[in-house]
PDB file of N, CA and C in Angstrom:
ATOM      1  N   UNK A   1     120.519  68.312  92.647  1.00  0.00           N
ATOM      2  CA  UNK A   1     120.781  66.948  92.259  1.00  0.00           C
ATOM      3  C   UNK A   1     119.740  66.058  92.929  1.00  0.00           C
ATOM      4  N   UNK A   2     119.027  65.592  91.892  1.00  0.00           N
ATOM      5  CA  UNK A   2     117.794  64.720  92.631  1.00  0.00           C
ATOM      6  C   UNK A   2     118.691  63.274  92.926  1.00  0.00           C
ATOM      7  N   UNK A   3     117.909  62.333  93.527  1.00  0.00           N
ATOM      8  CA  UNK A   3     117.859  61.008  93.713  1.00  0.00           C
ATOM      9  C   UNK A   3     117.108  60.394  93.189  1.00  0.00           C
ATOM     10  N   UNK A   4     117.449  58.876  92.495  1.00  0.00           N
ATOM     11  CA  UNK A   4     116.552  58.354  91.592  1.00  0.00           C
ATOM     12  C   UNK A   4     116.159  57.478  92.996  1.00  0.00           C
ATOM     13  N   UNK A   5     114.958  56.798  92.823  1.00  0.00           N
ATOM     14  CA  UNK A   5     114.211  56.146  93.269  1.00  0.00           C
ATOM     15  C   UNK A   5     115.117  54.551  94.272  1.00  0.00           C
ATOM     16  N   UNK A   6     116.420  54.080  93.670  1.00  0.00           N
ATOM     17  CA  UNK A   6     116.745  52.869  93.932  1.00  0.00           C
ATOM     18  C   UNK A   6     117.893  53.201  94.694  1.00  0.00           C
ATOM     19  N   UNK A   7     118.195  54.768  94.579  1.00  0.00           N
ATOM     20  CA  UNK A   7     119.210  55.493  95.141  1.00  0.00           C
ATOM     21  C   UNK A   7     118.866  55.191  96.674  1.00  0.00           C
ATOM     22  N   UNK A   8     117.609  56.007  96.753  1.00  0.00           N
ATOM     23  CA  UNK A   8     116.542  55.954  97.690  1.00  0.00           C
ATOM     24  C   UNK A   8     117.150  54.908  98.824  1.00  0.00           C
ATOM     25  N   UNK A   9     116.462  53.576  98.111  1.00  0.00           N
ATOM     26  CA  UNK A   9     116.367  52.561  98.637  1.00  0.00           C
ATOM     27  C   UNK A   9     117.534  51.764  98.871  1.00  0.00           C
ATOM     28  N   UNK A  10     118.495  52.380  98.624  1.00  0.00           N
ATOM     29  CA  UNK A  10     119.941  51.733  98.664  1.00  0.00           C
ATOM     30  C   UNK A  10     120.338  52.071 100.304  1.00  0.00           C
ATOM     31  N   UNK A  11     120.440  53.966 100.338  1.00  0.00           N
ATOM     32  CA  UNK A  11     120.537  54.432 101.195  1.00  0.00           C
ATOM     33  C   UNK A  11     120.212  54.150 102.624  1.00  0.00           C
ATOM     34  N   UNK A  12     117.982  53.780 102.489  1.00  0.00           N
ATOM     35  CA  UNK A  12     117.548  53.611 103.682  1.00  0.00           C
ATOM     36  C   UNK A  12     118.208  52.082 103.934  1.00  0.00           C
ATOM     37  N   UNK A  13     118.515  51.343 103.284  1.00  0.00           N
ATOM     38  CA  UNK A  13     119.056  49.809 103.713  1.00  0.00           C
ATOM     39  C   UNK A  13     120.215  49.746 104.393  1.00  0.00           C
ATOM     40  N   UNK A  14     121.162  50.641 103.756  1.00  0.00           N
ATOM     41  CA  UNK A  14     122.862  50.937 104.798  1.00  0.00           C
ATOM     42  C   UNK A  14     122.176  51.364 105.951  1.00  0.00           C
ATOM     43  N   UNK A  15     121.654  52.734 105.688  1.00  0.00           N
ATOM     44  CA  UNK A  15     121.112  53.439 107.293  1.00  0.00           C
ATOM     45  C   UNK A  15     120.772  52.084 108.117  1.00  0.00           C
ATOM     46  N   UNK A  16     119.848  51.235 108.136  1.00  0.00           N
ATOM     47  CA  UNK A  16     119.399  50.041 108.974  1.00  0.00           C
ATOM     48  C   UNK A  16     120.269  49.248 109.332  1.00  0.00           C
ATOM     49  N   UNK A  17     121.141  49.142 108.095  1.00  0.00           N
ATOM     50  CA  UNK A  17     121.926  47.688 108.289  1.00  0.00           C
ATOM     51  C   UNK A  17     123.140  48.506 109.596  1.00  0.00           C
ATOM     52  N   UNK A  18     122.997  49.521 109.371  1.00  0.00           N
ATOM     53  CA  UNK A  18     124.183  50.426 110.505  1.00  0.00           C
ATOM     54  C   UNK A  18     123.869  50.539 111.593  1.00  0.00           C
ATOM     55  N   UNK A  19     122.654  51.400 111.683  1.00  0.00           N
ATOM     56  CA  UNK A  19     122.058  51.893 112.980  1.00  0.00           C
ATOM     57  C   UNK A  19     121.063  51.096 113.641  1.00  0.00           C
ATOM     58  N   UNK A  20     120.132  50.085 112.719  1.00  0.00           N
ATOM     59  CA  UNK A  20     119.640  49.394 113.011  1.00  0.00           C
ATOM     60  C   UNK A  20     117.822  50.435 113.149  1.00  0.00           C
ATOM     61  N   UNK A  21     117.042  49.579 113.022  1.00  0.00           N
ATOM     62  CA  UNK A  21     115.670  50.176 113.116  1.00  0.00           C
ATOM     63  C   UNK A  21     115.339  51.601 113.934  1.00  0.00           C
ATOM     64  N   UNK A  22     115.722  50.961 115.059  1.00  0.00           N
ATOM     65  CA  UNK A  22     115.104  51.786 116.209  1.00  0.00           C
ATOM     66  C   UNK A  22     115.845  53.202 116.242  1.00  0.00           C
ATOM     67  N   UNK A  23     116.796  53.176 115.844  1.00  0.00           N
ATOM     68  CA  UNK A  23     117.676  54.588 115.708  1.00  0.00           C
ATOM     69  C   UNK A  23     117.350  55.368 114.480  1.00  0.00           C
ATOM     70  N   UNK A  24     116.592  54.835 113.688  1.00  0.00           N
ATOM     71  CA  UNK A  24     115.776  55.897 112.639  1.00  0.00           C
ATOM     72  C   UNK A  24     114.926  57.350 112.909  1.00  0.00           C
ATOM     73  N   UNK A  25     114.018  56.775 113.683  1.00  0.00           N
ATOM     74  CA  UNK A  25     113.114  57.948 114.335  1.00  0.00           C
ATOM     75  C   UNK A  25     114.175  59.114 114.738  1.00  0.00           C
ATOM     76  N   UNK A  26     115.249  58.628 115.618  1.00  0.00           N
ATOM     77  CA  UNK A  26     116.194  59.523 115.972  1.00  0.00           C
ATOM     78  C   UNK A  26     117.225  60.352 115.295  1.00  0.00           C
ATOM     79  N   UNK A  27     117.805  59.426 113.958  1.00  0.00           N
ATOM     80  CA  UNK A  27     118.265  59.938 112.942  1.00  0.00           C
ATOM     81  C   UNK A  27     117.620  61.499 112.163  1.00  0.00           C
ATOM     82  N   UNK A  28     116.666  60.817 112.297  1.00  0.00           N
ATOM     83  CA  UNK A  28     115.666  61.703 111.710  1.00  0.00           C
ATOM     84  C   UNK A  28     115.011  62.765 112.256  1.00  0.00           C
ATOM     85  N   UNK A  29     115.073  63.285 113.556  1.00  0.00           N
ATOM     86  CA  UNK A  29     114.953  64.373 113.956  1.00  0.00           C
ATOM     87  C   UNK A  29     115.611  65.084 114.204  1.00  0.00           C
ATOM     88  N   UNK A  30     117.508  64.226 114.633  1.00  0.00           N
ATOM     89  CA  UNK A  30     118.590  65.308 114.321  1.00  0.00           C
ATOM     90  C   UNK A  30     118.766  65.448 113.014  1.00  0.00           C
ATOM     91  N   UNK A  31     118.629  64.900 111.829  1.00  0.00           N
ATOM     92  CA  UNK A  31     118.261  65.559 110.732  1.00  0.00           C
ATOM     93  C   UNK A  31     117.579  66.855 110.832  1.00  0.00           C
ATOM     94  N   UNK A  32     116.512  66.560 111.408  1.00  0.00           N
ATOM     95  CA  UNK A  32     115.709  67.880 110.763  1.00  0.00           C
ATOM     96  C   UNK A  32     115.626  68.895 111.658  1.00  0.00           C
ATOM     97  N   UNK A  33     116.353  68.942 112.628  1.00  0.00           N
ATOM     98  CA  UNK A  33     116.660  69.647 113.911  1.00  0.00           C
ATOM     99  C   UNK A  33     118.206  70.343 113.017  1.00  0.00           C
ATOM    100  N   UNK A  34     119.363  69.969 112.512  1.00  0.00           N
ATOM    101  CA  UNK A  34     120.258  70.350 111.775  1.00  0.00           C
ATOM    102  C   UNK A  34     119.762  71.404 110.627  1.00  0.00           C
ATOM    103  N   UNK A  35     118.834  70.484 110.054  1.00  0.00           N
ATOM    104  CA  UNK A  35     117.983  71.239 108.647  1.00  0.00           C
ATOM    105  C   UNK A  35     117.357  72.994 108.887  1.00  0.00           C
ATOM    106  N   UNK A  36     116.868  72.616 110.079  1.00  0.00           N
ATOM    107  CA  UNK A  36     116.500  73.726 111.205  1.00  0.00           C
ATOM    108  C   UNK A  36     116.838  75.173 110.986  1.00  0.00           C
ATOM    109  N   UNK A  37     117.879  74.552 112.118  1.00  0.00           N
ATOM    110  CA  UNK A  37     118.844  75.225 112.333  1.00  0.00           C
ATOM    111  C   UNK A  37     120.262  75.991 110.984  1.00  0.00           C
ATOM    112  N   UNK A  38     120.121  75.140 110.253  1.00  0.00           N
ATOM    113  CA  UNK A  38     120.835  75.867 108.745  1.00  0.00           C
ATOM    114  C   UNK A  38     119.821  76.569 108.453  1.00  0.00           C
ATOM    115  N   UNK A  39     118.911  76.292 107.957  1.00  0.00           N
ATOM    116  CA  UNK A  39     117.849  77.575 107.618  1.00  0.00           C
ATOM    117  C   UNK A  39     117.888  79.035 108.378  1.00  0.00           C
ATOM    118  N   UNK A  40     117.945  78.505 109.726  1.00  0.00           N
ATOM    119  CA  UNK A  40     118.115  80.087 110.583  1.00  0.00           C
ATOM    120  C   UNK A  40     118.669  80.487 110.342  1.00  0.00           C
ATOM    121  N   UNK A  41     120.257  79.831 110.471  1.00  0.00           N
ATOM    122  CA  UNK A  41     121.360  80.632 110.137  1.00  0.00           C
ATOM    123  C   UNK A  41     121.329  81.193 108.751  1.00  0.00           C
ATOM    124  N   UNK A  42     120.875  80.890 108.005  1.00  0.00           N
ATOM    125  CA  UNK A  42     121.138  81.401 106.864  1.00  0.00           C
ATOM    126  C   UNK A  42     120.157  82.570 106.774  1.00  0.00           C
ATOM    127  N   UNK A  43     118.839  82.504 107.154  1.00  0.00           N
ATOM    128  CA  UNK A  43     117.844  83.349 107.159  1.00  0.00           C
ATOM    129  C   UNK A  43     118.848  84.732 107.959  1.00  0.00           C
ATOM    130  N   UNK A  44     119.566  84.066 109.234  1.00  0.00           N
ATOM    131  CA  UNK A  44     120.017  85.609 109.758  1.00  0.00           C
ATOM    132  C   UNK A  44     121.291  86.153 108.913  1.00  0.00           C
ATOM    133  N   UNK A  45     121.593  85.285 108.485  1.00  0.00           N
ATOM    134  CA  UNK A  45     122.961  85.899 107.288  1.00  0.00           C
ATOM    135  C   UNK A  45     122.428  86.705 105.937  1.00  0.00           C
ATOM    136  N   UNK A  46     121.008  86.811 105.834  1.00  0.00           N
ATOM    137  CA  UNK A  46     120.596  87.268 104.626  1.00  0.00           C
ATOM    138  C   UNK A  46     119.989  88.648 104.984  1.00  0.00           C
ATOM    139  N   UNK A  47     119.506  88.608 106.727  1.00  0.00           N
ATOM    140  CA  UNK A  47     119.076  89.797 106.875  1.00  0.00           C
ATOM    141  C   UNK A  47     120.252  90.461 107.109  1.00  0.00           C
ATOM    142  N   UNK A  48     121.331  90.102 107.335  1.00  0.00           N
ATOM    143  CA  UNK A  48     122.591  90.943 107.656  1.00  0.00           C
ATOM    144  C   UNK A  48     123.082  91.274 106.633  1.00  0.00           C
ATOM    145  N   UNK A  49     122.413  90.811 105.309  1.00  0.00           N
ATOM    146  CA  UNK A  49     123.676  91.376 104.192  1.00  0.00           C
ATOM    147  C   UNK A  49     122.835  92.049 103.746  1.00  0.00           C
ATOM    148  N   UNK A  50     121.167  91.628 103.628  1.00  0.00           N
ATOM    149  CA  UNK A  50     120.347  93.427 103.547  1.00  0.00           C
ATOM    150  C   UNK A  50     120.694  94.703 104.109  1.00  0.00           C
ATOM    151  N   UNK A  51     120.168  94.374 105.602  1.00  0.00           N
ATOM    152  CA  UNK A  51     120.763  95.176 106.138  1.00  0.00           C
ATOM    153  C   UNK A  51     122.189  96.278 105.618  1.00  0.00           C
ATOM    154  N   UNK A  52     123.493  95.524 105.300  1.00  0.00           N
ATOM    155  CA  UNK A  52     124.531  96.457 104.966  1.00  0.00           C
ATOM    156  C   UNK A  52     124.196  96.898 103.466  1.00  0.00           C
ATOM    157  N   UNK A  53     123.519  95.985 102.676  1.00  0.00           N
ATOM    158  CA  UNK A  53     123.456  96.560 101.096  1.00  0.00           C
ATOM    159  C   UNK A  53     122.419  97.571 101.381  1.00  0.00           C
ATOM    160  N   UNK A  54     121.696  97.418 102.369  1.00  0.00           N
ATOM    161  CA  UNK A  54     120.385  98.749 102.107  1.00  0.00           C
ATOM    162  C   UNK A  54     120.825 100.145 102.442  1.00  0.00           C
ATOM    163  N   UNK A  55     120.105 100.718 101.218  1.00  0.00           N
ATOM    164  CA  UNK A  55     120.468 102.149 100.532  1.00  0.00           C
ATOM    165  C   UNK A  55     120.948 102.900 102.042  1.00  0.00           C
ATOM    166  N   UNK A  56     121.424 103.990 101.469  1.00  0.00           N
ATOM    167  CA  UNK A  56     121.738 105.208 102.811  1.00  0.00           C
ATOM    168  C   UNK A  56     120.427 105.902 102.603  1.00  0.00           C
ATOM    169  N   UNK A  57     119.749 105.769 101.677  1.00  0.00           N
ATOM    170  CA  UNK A  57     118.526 106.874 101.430  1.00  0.00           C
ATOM    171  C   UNK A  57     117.707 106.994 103.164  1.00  0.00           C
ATOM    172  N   UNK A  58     117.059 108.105 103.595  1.00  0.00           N
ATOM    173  CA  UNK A  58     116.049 108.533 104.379  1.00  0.00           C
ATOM    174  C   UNK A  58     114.830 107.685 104.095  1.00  0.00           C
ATOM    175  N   UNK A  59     114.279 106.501 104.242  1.00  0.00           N
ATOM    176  CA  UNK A  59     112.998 106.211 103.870  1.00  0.00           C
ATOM    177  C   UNK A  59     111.865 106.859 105.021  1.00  0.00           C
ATOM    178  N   UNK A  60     111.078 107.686 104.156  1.00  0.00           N
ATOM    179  CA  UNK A  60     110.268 108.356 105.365  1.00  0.00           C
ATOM    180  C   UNK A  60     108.888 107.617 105.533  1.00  0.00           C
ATOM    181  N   UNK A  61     108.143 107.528 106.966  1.00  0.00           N
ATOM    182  CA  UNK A  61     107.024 107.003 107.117  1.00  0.00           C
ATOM    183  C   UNK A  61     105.798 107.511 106.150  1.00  0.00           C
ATOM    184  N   UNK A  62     104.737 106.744 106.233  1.00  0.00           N
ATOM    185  CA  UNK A  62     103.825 107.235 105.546  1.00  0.00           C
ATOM    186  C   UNK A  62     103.299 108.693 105.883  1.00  0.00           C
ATOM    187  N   UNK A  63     102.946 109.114 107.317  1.00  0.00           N
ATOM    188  CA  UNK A  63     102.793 110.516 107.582  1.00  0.00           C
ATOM    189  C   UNK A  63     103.624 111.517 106.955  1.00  0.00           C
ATOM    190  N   UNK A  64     104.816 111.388 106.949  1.00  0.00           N
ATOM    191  CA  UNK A  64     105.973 111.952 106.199  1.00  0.00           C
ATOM    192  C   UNK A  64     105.296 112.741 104.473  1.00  0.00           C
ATOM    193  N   UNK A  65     104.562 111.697 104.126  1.00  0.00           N
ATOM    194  CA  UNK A  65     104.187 112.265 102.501  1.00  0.00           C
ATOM    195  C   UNK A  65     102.662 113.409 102.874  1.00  0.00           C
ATOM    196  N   UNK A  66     102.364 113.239 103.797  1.00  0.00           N
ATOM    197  CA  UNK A  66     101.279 113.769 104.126  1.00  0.00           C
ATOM    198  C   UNK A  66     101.806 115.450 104.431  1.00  0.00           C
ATOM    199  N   UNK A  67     103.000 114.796 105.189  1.00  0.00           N
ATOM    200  CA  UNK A  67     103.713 116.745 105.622  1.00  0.00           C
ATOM    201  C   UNK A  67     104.209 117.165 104.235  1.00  0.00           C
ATOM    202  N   UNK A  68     104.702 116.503 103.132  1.00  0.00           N
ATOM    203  CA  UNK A  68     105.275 117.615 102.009  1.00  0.00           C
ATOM    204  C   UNK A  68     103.942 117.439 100.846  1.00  0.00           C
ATOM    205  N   UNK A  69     103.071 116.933 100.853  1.00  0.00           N
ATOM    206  CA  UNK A  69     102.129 117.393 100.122  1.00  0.00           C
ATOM    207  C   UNK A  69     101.803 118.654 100.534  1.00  0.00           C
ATOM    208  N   UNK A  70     100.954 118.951 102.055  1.00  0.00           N
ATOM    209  CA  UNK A  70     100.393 119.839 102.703  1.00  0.00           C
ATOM    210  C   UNK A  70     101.660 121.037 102.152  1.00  0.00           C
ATOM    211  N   UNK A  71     103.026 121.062 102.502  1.00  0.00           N
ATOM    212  CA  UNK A  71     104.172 121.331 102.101  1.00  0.00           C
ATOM    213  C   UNK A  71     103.981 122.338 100.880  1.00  0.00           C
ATOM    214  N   UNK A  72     104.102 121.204  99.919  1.00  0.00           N
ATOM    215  CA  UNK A  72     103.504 121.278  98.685  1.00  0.00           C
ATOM    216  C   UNK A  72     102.681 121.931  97.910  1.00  0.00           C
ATOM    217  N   UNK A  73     101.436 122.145  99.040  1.00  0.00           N
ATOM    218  CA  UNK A  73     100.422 122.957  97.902  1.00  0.00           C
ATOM    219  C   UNK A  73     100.501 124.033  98.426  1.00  0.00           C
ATOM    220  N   UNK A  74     101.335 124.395  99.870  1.00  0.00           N
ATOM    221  CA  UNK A  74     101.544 126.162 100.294  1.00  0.00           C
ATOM    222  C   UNK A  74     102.286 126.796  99.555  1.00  0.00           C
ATOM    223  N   UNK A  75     103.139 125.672  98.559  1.00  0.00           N
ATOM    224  CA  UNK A  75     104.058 126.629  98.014  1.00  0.00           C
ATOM    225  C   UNK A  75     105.568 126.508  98.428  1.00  0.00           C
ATOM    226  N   UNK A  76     105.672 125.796  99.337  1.00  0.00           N
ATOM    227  CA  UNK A  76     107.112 125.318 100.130  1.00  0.00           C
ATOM    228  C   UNK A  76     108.464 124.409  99.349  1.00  0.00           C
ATOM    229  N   UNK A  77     109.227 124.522  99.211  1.00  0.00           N
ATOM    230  CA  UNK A  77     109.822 123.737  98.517  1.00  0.00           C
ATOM    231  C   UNK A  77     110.395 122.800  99.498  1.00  0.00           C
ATOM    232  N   UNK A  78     110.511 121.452  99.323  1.00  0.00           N
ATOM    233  CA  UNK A  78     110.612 120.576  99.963  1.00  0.00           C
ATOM    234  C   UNK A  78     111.857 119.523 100.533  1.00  0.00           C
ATOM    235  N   UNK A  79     113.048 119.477  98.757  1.00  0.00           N
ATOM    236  CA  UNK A  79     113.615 118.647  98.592  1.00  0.00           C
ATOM    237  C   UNK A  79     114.662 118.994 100.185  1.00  0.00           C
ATOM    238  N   UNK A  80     115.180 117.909 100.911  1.00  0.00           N
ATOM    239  CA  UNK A  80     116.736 118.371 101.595  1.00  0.00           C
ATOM    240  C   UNK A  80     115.959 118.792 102.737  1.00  0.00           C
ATOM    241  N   UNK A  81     114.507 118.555 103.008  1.00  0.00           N
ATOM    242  CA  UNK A  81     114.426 119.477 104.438  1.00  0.00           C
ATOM    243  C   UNK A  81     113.712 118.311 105.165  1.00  0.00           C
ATOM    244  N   UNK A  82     113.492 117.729 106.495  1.00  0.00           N
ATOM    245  CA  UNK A  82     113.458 117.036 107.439  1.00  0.00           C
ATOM    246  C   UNK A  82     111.839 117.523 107.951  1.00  0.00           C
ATOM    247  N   UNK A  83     111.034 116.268 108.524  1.00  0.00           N
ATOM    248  CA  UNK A  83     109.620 116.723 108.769  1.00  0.00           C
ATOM    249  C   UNK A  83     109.537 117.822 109.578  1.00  0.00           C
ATOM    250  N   UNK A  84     110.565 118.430 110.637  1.00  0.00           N
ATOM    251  CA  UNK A  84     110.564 118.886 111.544  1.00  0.00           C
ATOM    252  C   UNK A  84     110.311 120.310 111.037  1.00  0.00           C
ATOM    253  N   UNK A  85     111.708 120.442 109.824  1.00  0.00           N
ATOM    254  CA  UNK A  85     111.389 121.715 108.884  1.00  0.00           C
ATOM    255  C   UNK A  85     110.317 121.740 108.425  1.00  0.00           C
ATOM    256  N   UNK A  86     109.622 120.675 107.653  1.00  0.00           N
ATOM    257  CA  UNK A  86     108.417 121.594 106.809  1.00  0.00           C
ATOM    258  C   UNK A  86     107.713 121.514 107.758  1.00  0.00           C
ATOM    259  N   UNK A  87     107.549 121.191 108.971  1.00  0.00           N
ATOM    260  CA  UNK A  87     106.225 121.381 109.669  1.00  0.00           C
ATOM    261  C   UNK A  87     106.342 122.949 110.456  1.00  0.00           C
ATOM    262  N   UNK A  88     107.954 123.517 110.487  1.00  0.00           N
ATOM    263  CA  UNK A  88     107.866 124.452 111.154  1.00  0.00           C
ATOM    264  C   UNK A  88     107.388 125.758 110.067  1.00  0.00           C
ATOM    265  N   UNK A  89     107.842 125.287 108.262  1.00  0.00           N
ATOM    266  CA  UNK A  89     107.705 126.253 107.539  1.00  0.00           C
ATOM    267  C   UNK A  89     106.342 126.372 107.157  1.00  0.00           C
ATOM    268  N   UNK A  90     105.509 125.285 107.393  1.00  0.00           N
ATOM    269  CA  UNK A  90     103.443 125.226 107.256  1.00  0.00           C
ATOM    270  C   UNK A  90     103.334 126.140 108.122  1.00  0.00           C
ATOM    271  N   UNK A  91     104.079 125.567 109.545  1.00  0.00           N
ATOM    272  CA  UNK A  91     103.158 126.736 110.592  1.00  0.00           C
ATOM    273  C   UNK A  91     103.196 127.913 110.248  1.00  0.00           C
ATOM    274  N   UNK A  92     104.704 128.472 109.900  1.00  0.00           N
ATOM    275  CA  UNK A  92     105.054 130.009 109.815  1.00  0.00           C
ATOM    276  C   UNK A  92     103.894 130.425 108.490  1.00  0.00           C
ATOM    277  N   UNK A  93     103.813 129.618 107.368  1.00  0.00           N
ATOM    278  CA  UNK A  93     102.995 129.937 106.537  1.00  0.00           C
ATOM    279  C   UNK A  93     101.657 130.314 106.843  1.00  0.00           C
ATOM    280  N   UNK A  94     100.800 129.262 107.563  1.00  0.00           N
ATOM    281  CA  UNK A  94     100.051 129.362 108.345  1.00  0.00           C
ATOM    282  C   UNK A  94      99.254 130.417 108.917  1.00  0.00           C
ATOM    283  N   UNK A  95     100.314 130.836 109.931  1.00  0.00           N
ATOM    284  CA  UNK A  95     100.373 132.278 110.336  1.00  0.00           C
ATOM    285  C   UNK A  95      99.961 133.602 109.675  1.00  0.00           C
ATOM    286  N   UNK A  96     100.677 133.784 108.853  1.00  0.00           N
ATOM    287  CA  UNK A  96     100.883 134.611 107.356  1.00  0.00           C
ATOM    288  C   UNK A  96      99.387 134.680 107.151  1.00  0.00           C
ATOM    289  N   UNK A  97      99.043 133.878 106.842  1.00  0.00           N
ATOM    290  CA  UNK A  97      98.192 133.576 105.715  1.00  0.00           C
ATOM    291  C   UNK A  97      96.303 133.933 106.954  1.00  0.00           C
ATOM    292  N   UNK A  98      96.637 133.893 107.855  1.00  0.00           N
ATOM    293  CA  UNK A  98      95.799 134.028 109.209  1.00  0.00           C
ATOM    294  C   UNK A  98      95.529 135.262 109.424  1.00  0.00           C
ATOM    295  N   UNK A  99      97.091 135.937 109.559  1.00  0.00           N
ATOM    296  CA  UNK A  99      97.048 137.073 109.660  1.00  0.00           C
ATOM    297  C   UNK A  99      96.357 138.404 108.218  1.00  0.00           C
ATOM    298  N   UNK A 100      96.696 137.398 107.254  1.00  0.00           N
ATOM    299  CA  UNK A 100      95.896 138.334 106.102  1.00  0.00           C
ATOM    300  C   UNK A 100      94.623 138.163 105.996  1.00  0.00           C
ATOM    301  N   UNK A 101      93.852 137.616 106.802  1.00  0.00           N
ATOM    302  CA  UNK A 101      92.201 137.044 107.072  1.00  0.00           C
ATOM    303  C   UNK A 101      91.651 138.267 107.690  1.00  0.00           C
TER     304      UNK A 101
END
């Protein structure tokens, strides 16, 4: 809902005729000290409802795609297994594959 222009000027005239001049400046920074402060709050209420809506999924780091490619082209199947696994099933592959050298 905008304000028309005379709205405006209606407004700043009560404000004066109330508070008088000198209490403007002041008005006006607990204004925007309030304004502030709603923004934060709201900013932290939005990361909190991310937060609970975000997926259960595993999002893995970028290194992560690097271990099931490598994974990947040994031949390993990947889905359901944790970096820890495919890095232990490269090595064992690894091995194997060393030993037939």
């Amino acid at each position: 809902m905008a304000l028309a222009p005379l709205e405006i000027v209606l407004i700043v005239v009560v404000v004066i005729i109330l508070f008088g001049a000198s209490k403007i400046p002041e008005l006006a920074r607990s204004l925007g000290k309030a304004t502030g402060e709603f923004k934060k709050g709201k900013q932290e209420i939005d990361n909190e409802i991310n937060e609970i809506v975000k997926p259960d999924k595993e999002i893995r780091p970028p290194e992560s795609s690097k271990i099931i490619k490598m994974a990947q082209d040994l031949g390993i199947t990947t889905e359901g297994k944790s970096d820890e696994q495919l890095l232990d099933e490269i090595q064992k592959k690894m091995i194997k594959i060393e030993k037939k050298v």
